[in-house]
C-alpha atoms as a PDB file:
ATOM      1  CA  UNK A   1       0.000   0.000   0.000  1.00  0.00           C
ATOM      2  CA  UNK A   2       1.348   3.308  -0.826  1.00  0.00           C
ATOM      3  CA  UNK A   3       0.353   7.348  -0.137  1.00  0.00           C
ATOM      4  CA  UNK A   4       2.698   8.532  -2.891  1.00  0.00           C
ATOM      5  CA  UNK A   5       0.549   9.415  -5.987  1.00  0.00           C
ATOM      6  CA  UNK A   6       1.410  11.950  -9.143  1.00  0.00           C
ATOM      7  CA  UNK A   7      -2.641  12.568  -9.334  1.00  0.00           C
ATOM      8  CA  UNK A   8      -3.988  12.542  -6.122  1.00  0.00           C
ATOM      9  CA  UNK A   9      -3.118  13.148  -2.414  1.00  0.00           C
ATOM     10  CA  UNK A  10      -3.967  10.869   0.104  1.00  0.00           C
ATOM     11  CA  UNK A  11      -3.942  12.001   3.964  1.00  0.00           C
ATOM     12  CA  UNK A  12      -4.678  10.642   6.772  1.00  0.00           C
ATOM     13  CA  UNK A  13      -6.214  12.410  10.051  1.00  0.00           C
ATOM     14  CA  UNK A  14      -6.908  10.295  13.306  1.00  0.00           C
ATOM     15  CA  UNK A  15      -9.303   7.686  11.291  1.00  0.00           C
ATOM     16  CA  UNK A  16     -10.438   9.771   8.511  1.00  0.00           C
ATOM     17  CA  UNK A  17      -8.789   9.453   5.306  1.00  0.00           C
ATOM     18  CA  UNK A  18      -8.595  12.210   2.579  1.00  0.00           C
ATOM     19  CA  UNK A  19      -8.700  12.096  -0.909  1.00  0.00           C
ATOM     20  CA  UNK A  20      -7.737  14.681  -3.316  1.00  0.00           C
ATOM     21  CA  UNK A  21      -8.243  15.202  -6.562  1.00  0.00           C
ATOM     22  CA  UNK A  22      -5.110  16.787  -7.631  1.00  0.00           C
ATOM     23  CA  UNK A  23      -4.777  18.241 -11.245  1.00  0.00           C
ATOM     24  CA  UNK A  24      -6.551  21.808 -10.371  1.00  0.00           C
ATOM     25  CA  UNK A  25      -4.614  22.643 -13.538  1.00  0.00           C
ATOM     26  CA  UNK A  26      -6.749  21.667 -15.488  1.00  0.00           C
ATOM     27  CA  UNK A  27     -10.193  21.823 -13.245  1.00  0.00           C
ATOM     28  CA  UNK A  28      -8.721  18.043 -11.289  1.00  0.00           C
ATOM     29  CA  UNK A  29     -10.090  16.507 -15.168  1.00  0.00           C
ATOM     30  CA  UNK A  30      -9.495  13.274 -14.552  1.00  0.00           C
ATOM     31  CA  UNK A  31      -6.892  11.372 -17.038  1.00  0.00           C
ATOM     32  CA  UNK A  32      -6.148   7.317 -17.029  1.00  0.00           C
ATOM     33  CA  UNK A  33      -3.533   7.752 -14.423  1.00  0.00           C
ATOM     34  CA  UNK A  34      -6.045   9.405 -12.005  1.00  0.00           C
ATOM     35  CA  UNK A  35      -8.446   6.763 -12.591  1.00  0.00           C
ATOM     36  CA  UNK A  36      -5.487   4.197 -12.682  1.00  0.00           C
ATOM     37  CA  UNK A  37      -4.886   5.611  -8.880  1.00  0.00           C
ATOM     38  CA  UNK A  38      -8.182   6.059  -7.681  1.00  0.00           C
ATOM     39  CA  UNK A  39      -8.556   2.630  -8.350  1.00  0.00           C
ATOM     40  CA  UNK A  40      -5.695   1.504  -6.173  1.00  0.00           C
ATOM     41  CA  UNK A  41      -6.448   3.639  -3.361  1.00  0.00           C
ATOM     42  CA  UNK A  42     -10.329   2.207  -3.394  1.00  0.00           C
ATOM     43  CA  UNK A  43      -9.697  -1.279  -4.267  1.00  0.00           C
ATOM     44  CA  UNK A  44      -7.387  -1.086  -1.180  1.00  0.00           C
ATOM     45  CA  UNK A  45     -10.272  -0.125   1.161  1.00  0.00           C
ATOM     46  CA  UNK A  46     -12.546  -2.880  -0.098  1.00  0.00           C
ATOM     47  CA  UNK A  47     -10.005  -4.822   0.373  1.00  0.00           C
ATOM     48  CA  UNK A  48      -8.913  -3.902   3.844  1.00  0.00           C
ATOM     49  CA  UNK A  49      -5.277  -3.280   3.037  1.00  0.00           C
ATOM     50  CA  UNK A  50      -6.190   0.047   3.631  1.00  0.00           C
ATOM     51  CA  UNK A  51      -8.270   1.391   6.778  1.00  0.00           C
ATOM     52  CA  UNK A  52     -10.072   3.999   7.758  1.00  0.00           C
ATOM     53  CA  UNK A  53     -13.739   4.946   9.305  1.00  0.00           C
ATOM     54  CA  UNK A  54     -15.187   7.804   6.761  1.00  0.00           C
ATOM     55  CA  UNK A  55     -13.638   8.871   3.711  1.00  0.00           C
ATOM     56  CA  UNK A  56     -13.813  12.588   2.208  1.00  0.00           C
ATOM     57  CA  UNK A  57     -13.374  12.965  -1.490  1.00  0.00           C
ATOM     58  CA  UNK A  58     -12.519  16.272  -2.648  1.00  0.00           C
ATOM     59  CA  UNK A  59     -10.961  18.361  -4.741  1.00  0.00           C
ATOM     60  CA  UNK A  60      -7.551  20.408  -4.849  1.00  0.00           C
ATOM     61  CA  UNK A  61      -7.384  24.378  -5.638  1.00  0.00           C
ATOM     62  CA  UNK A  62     -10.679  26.599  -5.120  1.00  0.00           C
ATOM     63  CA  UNK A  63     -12.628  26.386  -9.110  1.00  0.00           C
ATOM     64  CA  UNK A  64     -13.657  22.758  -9.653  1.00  0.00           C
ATOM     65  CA  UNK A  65     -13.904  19.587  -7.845  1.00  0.00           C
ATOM     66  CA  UNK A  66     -14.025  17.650 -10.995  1.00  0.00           C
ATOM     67  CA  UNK A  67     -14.656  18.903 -14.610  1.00  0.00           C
ATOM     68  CA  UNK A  68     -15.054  15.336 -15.692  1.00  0.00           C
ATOM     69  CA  UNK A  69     -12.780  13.266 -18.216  1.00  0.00           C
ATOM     70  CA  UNK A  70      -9.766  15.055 -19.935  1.00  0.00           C
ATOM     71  CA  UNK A  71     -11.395  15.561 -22.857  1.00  0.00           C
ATOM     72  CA  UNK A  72      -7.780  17.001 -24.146  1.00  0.00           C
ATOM     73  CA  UNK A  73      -6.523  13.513 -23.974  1.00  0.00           C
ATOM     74  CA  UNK A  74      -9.406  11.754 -25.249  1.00  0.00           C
ATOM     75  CA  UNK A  75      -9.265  14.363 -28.601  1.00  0.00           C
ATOM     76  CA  UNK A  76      -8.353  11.806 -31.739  1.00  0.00           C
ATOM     77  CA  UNK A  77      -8.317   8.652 -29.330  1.00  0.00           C
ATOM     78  CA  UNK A  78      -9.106   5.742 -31.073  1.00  0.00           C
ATOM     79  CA  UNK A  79     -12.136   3.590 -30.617  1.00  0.00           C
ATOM     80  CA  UNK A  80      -9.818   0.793 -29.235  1.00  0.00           C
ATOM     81  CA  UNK A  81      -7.946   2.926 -27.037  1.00  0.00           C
ATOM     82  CA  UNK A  82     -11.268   4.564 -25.753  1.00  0.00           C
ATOM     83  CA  UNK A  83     -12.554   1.341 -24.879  1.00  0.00           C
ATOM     84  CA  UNK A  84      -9.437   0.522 -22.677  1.00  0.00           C
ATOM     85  CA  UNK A  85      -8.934   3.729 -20.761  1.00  0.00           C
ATOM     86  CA  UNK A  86     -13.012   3.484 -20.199  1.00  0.00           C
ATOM     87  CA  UNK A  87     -12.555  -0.250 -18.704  1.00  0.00           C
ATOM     88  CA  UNK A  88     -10.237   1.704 -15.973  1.00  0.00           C
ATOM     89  CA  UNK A  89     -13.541   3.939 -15.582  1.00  0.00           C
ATOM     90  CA  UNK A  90     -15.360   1.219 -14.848  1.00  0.00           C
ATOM     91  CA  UNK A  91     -13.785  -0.816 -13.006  1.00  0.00           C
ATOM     92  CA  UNK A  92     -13.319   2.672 -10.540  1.00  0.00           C
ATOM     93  CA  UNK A  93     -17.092   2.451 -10.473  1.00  0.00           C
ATOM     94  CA  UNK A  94     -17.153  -0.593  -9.441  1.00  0.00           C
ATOM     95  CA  UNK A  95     -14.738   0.067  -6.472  1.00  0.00           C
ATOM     96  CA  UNK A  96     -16.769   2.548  -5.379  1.00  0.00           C
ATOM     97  CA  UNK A  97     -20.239   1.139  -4.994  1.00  0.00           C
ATOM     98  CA  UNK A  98     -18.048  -1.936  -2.855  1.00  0.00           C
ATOM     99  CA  UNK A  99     -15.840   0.882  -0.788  1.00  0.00           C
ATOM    100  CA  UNK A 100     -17.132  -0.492   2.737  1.00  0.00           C
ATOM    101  CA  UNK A 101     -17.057   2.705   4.828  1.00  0.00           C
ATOM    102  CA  UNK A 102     -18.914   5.668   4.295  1.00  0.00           C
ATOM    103  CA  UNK A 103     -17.710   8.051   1.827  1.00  0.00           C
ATOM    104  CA  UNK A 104     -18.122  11.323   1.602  1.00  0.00           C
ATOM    105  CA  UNK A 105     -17.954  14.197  -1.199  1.00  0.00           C
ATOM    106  CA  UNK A 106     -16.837  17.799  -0.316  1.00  0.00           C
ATOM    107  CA  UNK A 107     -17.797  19.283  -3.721  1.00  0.00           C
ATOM    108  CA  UNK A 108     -15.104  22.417  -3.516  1.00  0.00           C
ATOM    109  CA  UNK A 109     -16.532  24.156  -7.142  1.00  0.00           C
ATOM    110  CA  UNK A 110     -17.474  22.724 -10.381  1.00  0.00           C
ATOM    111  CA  UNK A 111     -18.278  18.805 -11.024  1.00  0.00           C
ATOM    112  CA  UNK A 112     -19.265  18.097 -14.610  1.00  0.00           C
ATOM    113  CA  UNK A 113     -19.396  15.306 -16.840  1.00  0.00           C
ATOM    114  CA  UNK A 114     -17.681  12.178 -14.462  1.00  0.00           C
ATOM    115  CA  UNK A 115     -17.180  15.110 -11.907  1.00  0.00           C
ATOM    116  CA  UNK A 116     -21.179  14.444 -10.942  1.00  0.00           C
ATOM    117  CA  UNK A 117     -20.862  10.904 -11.346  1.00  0.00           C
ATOM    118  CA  UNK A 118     -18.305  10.876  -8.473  1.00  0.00           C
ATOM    119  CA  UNK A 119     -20.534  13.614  -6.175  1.00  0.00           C
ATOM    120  CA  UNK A 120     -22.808  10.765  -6.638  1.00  0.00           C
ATOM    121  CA  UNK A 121     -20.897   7.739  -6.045  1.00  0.00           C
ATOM    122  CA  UNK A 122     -20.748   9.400  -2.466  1.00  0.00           C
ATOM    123  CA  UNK A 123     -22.626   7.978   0.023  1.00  0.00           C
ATOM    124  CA  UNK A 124     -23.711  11.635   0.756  1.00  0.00           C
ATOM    125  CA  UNK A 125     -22.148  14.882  -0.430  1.00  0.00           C
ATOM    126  CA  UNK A 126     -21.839  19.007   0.923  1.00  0.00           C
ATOM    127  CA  UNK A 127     -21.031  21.535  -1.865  1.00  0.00           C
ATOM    128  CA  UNK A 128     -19.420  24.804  -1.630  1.00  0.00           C
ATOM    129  CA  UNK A 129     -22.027  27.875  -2.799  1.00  0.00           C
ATOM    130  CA  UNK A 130     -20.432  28.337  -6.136  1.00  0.00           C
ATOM    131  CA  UNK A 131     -20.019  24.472  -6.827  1.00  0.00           C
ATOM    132  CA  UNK A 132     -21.859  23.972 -10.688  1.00  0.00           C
ATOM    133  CA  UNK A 133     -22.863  20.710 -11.764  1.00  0.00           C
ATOM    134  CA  UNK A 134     -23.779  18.841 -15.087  1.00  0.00           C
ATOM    135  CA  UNK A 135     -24.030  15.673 -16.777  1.00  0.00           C
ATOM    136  CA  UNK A 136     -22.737  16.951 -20.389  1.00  0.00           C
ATOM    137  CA  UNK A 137     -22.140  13.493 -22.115  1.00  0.00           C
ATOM    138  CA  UNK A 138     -25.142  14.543 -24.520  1.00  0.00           C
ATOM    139  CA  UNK A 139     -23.507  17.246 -25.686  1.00  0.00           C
ATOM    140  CA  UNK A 140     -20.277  15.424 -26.818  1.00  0.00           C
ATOM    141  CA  UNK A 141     -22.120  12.492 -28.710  1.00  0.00           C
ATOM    142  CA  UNK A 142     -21.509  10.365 -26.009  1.00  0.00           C
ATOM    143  CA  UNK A 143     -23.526   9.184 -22.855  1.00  0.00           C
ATOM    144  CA  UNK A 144     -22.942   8.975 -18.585  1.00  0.00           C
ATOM    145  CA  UNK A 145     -20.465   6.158 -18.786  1.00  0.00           C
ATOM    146  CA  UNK A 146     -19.862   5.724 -14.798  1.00  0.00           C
ATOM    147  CA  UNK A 147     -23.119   4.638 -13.339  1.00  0.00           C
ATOM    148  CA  UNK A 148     -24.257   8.221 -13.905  1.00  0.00           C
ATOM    149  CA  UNK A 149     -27.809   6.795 -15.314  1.00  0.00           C
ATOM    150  CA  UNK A 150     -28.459   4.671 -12.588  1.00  0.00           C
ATOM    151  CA  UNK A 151     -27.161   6.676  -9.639  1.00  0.00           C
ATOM    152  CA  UNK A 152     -29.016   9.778 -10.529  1.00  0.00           C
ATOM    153  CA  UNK A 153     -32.564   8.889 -10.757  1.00  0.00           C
ATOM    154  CA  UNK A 154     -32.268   7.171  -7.454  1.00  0.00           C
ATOM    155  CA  UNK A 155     -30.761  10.541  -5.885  1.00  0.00           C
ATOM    156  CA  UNK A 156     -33.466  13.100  -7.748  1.00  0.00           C
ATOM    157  CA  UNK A 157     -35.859  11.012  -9.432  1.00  0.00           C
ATOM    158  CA  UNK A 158     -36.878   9.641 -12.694  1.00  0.00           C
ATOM    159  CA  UNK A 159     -38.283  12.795 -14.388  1.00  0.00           C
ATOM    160  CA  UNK A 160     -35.758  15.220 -13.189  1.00  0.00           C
ATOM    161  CA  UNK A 161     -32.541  12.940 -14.286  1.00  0.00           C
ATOM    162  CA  UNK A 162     -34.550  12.832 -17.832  1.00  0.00           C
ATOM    163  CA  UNK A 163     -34.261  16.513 -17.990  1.00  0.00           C
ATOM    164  CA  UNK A 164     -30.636  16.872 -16.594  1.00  0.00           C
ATOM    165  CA  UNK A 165     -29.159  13.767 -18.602  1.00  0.00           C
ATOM    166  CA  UNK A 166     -30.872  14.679 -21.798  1.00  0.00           C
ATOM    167  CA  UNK A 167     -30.120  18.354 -21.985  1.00  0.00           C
ATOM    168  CA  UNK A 168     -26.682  18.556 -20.584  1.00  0.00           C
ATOM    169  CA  UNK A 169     -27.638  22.032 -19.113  1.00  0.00           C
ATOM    170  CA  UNK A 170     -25.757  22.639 -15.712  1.00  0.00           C
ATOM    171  CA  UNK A 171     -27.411  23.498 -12.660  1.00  0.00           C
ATOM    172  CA  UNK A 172     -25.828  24.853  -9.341  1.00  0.00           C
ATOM    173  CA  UNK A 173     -25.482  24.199  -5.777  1.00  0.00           C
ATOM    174  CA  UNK A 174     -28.700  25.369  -4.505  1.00  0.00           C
ATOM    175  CA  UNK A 175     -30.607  23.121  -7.476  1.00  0.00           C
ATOM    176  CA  UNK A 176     -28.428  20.424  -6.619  1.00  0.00           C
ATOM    177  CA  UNK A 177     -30.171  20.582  -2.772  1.00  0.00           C
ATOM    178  CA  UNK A 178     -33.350  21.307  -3.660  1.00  0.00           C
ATOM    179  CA  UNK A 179     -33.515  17.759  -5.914  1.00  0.00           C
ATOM    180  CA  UNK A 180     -31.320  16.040  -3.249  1.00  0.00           C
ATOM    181  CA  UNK A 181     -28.066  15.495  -5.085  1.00  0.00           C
ATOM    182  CA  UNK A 182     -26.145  17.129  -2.072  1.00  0.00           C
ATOM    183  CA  UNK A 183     -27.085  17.571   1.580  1.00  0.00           C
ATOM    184  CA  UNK A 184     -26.073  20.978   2.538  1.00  0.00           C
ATOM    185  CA  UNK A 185     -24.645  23.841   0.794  1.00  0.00           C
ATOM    186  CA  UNK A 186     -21.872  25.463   2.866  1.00  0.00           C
ATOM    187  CA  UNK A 187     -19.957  28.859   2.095  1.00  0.00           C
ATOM    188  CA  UNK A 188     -16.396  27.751   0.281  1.00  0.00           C
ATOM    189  CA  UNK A 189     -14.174  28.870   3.527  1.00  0.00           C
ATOM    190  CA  UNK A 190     -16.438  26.423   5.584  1.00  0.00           C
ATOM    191  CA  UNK A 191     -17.215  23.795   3.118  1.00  0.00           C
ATOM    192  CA  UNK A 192     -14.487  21.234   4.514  1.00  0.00           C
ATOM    193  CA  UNK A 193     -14.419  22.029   7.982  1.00  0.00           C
ATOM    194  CA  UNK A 194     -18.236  21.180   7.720  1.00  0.00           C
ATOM    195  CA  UNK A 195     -17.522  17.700   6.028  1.00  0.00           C
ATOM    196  CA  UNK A 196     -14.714  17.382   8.701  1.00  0.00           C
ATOM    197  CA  UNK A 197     -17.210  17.671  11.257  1.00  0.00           C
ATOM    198  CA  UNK A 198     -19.987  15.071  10.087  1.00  0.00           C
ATOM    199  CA  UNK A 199     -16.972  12.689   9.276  1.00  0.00           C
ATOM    200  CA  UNK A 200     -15.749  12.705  12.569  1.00  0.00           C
ATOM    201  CA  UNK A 201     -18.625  12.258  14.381  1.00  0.00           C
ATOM    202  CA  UNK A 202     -18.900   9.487  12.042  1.00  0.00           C
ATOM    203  CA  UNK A 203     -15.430   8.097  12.780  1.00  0.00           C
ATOM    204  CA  UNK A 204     -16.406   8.366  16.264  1.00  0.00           C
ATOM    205  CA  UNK A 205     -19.461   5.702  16.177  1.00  0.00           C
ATOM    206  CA  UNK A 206     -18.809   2.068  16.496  1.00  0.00           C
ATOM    207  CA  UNK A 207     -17.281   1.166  13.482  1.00  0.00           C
ATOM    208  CA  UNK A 208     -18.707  -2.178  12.970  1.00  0.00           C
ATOM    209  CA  UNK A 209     -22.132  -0.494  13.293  1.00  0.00           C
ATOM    210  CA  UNK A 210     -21.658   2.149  10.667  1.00  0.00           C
ATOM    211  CA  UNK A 211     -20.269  -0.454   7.873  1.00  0.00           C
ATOM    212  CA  UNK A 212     -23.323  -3.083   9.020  1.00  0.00           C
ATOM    213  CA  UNK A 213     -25.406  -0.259   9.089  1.00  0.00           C
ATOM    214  CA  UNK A 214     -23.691   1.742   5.494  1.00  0.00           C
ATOM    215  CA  UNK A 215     -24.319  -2.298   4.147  1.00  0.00           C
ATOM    216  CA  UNK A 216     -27.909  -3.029   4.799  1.00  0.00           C
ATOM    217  CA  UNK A 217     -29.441   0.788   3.167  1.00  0.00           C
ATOM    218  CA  UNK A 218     -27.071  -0.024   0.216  1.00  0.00           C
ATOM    219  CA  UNK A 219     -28.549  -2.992   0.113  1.00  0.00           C
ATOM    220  CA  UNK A 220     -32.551  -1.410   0.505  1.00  0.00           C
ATOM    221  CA  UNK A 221     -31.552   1.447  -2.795  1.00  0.00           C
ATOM    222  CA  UNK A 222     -28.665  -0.704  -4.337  1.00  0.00           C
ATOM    223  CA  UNK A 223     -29.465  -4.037  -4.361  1.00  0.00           C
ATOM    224  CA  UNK A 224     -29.419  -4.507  -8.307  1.00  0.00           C
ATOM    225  CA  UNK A 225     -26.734  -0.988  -9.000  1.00  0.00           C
ATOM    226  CA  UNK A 226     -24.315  -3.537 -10.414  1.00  0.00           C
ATOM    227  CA  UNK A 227     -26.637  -5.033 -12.731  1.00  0.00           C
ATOM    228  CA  UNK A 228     -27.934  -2.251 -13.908  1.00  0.00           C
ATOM    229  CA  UNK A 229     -24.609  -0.690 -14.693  1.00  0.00           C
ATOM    230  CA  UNK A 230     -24.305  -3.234 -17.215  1.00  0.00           C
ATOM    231  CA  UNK A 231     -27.412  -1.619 -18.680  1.00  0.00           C
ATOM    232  CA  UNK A 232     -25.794   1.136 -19.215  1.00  0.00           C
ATOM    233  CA  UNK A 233     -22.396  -0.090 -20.212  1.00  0.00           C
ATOM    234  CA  UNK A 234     -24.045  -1.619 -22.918  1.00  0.00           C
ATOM    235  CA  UNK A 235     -25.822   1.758 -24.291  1.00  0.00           C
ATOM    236  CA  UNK A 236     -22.108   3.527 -23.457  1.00  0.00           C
ATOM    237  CA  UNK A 237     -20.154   1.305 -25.665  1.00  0.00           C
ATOM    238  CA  UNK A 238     -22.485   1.672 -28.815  1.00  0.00           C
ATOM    239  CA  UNK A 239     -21.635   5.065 -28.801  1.00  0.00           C
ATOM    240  CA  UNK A 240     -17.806   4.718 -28.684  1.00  0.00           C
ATOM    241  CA  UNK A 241     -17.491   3.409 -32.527  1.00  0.00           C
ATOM    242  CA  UNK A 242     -19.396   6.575 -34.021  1.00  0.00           C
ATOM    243  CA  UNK A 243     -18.925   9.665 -36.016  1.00  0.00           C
ATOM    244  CA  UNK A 244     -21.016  11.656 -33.540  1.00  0.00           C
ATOM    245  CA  UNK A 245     -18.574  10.991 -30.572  1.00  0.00           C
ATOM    246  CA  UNK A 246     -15.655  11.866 -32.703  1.00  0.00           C
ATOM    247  CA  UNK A 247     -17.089  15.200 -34.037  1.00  0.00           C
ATOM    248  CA  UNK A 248     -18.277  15.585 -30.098  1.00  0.00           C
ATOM    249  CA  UNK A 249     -14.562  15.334 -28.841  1.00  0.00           C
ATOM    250  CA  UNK A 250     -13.044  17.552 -31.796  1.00  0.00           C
ATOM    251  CA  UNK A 251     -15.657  19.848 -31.494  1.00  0.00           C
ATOM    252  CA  UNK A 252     -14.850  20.666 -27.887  1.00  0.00           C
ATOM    253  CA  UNK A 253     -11.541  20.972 -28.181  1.00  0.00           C
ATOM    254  CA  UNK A 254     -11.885  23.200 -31.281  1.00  0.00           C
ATOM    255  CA  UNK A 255     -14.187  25.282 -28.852  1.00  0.00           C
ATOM    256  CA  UNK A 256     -17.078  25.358 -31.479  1.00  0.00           C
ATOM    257  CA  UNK A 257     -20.829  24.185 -31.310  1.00  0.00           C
ATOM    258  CA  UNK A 258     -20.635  20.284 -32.449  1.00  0.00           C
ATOM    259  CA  UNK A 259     -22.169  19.903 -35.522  1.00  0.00           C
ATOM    260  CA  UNK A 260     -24.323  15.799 -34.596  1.00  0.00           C
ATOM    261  CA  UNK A 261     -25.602  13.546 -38.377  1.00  0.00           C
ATOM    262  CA  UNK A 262     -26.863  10.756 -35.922  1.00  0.00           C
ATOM    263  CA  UNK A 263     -24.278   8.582 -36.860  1.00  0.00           C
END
């Protein structure tokens, strides 16, 4: 087990452990090697090599939390290489939804794209007042690719994820509590010492409890998540192989309005 990453930070305080999303050089966008790393750090909790009580997932710098996929390194990707940077996606999905303590998301500014799909792969999440969210796969030809269409109708409902899914259009904190995506809005210079609170108290309950008790409601809202992520792996990957997710990419990166044929 290691705490020395290029991507992310990893701290430890008393038995809370932070993560950090750590490429607020590009809005903490995540790239293979943060997935890659993520995926080490949360495959070690499920596996108990690595302890703790509560997790806090964050982000680094003051502007985003997560702005999604690097969409920079994704430009001209091929469709094979596409598919094997997205099975590292996945398979950081699936470490989440089997992370065995409670974790929880300090949303410290913007979360788009895979950015939201992580707020939601929180067990609960507080967001700073100028954090914006989105789910703008539509936009780019492509689709939620991350549980994103099974985790957010179970967090705001059916209609409502319709409406943010389809659209792409971004909403902001105060949205995001009113529908029940995050649990308390906070002001950005209190936003982790808020988290920090909750997560110690927490930390502070019998341990064995919280997990038995973190175990059975997962089970009560969750029971088929992994199932039904294969649903929607199976819409993803249809969309890898077409013109409309290459013009999607280029179009971003060209910073014009994508120009979608429907195939």
């Amino acid at each position: 087990m290691r705490d020395n990453f290029e991507t992310i930070l990893v701290e430890r305080e008393d038995h809370i452990t932070w993560v950090k999303l750590n490429r607020p050089e590009v809005a903490n966008a995540f790239n293979t090697q943060m997935a890659e790393e993520l995926l080490e750090v949360f495959r070690d909790f499920g596996s108990g090599a690595r302890e703790a009580r509560c997790v806090i997932l964050t982000g680094m710098g003051e502007r985003a939390f997560c702005a999604g996929g690097d969409l920079k390194q994704r430009n001209g990707m091929t469709d094979e290489a596409w598919f094997a940077q997205h099975l590292v996606f996945e398979d950081l999905a699936r470490a989440l939804m089997d992370a065995p303590m409670p974790l929880i998301g300090a949303i410290n500014g913007a979360a788009y794209g895979g950015g939201t799909e992580l707020t939601l792969a929180c067990d609960f999440a507080y967001a700073a007042t100028h954090a914006r969210f989105a789910l703008t796969e539509t936009t780019l030809g492509i689709m939620p690719g991350m549980a994103g269409t099974q985790y957010l109708p179970r967090s705001v409902g059916i209609r409502r994820a319709k409406e943010i899914i389809l659209s792409g259009a971004p909403f902001d904190a105060q949205q995001a509590l009113a529908w029940g995506l995050v649990n308390e809005v906070c002001e950005p210079t209190e936003l982790l010492d808020a988290v920090r609170k909750v997560a110690l108290r927490i930390a502070a309950n019998g341990p064995l409890a919280v997990r038995a008790a973190l175990r059975a409601m997962n089970h009560a809202e969750f029971s088929n998540l992994k199932a039904d992520y294969e649903a929607e792996l199976a819409a993803y990957n249809e969309l890898v192989p077409t013109e409309d997710r290459r013009e999607g990419i280029l179009a971003f990166n060209e910073k014009r309005k994508a120009d979608f044929k429907g195939h």
